[in-house]
Protein backbone atom coordinates (compact mmCIF):
# COMPACT_ATOMS: atom_id res chain seq x y z
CA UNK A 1 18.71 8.58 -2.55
CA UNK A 2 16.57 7.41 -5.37
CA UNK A 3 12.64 7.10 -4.28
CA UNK A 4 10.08 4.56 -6.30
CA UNK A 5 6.95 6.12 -6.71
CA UNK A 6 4.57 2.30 -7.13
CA UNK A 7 1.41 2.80 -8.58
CA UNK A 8 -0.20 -1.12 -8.22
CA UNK A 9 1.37 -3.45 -6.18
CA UNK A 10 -0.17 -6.43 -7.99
CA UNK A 11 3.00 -9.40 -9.14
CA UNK A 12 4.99 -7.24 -10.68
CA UNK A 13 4.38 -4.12 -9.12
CA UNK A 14 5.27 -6.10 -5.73
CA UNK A 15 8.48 -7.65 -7.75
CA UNK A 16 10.31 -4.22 -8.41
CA UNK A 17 9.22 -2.63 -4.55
CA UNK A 18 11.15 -5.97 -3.27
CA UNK A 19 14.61 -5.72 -5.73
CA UNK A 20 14.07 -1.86 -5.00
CA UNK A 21 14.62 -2.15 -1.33
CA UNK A 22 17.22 -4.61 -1.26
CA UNK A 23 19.56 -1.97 -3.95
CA UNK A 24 19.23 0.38 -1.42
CA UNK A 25 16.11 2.42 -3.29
CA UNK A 26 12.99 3.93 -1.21
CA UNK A 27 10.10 3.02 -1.97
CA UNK A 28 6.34 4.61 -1.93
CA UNK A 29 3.66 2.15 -2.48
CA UNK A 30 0.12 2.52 -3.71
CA UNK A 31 -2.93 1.16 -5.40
CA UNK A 32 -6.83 1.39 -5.54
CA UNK A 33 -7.83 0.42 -2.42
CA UNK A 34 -5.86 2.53 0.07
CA UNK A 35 -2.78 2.36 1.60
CA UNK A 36 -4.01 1.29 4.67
CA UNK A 37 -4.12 -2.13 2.56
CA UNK A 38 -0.42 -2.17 2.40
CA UNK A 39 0.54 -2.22 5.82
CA UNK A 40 1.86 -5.66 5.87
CA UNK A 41 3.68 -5.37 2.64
CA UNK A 42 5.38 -2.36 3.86
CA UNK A 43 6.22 -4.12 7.16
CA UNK A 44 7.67 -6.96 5.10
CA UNK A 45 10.21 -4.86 2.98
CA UNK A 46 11.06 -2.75 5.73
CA UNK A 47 12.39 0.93 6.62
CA UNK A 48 12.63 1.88 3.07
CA UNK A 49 9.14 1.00 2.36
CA UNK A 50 6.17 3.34 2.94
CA UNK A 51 2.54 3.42 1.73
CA UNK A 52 0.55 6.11 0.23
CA UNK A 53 -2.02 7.66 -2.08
CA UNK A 54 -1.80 6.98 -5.73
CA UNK A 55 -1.11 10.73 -6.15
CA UNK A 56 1.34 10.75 -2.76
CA UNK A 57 3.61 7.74 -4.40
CA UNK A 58 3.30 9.62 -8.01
CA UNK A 59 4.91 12.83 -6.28
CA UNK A 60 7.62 10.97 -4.55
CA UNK A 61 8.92 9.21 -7.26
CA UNK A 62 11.71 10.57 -9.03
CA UNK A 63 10.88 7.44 -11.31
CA UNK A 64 7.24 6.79 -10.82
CA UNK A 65 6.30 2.74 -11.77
CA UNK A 66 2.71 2.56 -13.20
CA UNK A 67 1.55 -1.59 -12.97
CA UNK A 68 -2.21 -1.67 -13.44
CA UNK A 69 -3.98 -3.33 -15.89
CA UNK A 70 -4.92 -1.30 -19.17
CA UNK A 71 -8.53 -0.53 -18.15
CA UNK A 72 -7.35 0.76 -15.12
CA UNK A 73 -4.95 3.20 -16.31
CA UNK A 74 -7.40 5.94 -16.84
CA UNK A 75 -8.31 6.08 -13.09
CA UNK A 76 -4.75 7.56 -12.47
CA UNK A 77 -5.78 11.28 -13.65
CA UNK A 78 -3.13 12.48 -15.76
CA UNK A 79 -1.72 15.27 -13.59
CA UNK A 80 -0.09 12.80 -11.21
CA UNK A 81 2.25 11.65 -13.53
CA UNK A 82 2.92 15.12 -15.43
CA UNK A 83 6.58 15.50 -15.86
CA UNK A 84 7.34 12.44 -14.37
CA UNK A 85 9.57 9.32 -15.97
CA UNK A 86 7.46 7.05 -15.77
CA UNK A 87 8.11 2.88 -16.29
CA UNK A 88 5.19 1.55 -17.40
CA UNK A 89 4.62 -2.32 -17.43
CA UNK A 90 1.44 -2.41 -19.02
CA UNK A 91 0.02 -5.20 -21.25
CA UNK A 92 -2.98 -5.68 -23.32
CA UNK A 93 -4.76 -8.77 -22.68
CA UNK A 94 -8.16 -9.56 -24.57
CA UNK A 95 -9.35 -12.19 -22.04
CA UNK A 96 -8.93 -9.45 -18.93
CA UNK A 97 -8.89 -6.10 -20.95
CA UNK A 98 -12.14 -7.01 -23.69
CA UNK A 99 -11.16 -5.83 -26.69
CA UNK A 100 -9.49 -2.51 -28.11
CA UNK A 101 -9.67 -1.18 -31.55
CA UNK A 102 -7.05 0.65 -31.77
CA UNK A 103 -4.45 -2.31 -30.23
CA UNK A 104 -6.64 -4.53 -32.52
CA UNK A 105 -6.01 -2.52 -35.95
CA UNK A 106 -2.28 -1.82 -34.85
CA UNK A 107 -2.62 1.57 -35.33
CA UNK A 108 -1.18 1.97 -31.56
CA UNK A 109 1.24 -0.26 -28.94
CA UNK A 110 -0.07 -0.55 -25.84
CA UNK A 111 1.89 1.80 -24.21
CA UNK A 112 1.11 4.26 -27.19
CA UNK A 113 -2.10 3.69 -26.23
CA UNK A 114 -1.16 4.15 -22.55
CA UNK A 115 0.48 7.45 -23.42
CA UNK A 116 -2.31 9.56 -25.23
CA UNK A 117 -3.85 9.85 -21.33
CA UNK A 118 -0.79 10.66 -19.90
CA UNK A 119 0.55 13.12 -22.69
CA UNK A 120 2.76 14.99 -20.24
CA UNK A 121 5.02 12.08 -18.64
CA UNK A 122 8.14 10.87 -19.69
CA UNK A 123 6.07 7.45 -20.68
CA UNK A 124 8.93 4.70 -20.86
CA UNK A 125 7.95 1.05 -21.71
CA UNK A 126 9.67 -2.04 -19.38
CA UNK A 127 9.20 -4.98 -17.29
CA UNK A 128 5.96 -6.14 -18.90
CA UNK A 129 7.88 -9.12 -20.63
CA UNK A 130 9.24 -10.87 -17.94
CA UNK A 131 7.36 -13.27 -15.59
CA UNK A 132 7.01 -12.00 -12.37
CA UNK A 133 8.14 -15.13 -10.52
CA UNK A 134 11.48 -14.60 -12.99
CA UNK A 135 12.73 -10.90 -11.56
CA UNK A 136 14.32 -12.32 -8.31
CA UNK A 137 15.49 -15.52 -10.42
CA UNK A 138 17.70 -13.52 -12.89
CA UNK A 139 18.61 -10.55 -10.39
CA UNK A 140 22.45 -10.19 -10.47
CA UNK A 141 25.03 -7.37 -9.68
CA UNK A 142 26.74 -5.12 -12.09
CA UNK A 143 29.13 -6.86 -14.02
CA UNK A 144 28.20 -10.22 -13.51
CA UNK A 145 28.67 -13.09 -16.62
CA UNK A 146 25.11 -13.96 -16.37
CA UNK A 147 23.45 -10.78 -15.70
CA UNK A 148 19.92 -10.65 -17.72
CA UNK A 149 18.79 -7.87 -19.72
CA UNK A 150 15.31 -6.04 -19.77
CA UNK A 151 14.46 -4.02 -23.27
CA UNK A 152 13.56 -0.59 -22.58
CA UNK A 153 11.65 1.67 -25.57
CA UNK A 154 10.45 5.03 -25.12
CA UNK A 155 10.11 8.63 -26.66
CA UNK A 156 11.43 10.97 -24.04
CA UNK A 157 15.39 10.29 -23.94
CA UNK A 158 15.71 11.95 -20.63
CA UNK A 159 13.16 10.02 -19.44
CA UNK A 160 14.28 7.12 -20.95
CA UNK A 161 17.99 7.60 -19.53
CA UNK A 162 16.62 7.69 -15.86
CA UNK A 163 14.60 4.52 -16.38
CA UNK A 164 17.41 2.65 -17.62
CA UNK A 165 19.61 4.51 -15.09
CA UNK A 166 16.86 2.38 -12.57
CA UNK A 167 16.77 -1.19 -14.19
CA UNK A 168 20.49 -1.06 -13.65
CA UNK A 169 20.53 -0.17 -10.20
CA UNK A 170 17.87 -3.06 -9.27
CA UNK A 171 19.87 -5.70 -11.01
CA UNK A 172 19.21 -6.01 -14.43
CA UNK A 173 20.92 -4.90 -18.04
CA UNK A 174 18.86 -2.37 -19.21
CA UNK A 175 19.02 -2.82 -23.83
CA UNK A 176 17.62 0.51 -25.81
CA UNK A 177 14.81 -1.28 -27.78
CA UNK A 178 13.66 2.38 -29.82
CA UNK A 179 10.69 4.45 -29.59
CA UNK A 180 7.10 3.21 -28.12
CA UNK A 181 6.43 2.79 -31.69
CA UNK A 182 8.60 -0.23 -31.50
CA UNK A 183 7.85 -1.56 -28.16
CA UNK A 184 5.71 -4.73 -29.95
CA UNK A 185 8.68 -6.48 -30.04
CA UNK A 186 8.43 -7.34 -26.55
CA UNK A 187 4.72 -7.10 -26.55
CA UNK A 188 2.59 -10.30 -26.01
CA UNK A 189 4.09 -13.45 -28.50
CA UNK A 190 6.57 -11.26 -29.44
CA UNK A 191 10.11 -13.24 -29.95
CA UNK A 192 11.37 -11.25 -26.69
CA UNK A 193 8.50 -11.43 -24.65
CA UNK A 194 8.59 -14.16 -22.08
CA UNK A 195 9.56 -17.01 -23.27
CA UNK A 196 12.83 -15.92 -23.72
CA UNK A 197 13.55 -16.00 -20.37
CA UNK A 198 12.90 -19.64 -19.69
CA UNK A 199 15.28 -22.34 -18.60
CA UNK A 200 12.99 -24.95 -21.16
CA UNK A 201 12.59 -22.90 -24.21
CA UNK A 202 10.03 -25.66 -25.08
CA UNK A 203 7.75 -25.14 -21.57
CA UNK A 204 4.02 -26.09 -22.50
CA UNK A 205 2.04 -22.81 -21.58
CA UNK A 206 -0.13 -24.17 -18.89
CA UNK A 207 3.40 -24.71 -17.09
CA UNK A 208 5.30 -21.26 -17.90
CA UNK A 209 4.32 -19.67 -14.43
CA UNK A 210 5.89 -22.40 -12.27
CA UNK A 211 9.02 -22.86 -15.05
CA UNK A 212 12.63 -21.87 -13.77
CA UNK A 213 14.16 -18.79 -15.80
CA UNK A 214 17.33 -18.76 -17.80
CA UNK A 215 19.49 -15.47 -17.95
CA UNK A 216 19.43 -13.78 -21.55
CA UNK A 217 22.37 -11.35 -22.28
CA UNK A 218 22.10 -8.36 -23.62
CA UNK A 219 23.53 -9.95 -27.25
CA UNK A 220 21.12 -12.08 -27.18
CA UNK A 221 18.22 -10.00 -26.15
CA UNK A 222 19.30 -8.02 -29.13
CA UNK A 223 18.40 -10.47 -31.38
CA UNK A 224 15.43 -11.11 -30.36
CA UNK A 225 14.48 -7.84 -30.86
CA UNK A 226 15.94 -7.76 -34.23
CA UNK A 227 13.99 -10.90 -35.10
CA UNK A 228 10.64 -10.00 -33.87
CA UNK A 229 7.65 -9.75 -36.33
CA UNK A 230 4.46 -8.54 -35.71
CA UNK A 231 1.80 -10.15 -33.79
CA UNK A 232 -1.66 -10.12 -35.61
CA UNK A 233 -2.98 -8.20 -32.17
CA UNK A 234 -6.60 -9.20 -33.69
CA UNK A 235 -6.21 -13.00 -33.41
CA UNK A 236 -4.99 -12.82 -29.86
CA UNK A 237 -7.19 -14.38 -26.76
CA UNK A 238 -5.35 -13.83 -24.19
């Protein structure tokens, strides 16, 4: 049996432990405070749900999620996650993160960025461009006519493979998108970042986080890949 290794349980974190356990997946649960903190979550998803250390859920993963925001990554010392596949959901936000030069000039993605701590996991970009009140929304079996798909870019291929191997298995498409290097196409404002996945195309953004979800197909997700230019990272605020 497949075992989630959760490093932050914050809204998405706490969206892939749920779909997890209900495919069938175990999951190992942990973030900064302790895992005596997660006793109630892990009493809500049930049998298949356990709590641990950050370095405890790291070595029980076979895939090992890491959902902490960016100036929080470098807590996680790098040796947890060596030789892991690792899906990493991070995004850089100005407002939360302050600002970073090197996301700023371009000269990295974010999960490049992400990366250069952890040089020896299989580092594996996904899930950080869909809401997290969307995931159960557009959850669907294998083979369905409206399943949604979830771009997935990294540089290790094995690593890569399981990860995808895992998006499938909780309920989603899982659509190559290339190397890390390409992953700003689903970065923040990118054409298949979050808005793709609305109902309302045209939702104001005070109103996205309430705002039912649509399912995208893999075709289509395609294309928004394909269209996708780059955000000027510098002239973001949030």
């Amino acid at each position: 049996m497949t075992t989630l290794g959760i490093i932050g349980t914050g809204n998405i974190g706490a969206a892939i432990a749920r779909l997890a356990v209900n495919a069938g997946i175990r999951v190992v649960l942990s973030n900064s405070r302790g895992p005596e903190t997660l006793a109630g979550f892990v009493s809500e998803l049930g049998p298949l749900a356990s709590a641990g250390t950050v370095e405890q859920a790291a070595a029980a993963g076979d895939v090992v999620v890491l959902s902490v925001p960016l100036t929080a990554h470098t807590a996680v010392p790098a040796s947890h996650l060596e030789g892991k596949a690792v899906l990493d959901t991070t995004n850089y936000y100005p407002f939360r993160d302050g600002r970073v030069a090197e996301l700023d000039e371009e000269r990295l993605t974010t999960s490049e960025l992400v990366l250069r701590h952890f040089q020896g996991a299989g580092l594996t970009k996904a899930f950080n461009n869909i809401l997290a009140h969307h995931i159960p929304q557009l959850v669907r079996p294998a083979g369905a006519s409206d399943r949604t798909a979830l771009p997935v870019a990294g540089d290790d291929i094995s690593a890569k493979t399981k990860v995808m191997g895992v998006i499938e298995q909780l309920g989603f498409d899982a659509v190559d998108a290339g190397a890390l290097a390409e992953s700003w196409r689903f970065e923040p404002e990118a054409a298949a970042y979050t808005r793709l996945y609305l109902a309302d195309p045209a939702t104001p953004d005070e109103s996205m986080l309430e705002a039912p979800a649509a399912p995208v197909s893999a075709e289509r997700l395609g294309e928004a890949l394909k269209r996708a230019e780059p955000v000027r990272v510098a002239a973001r605020t949030f």
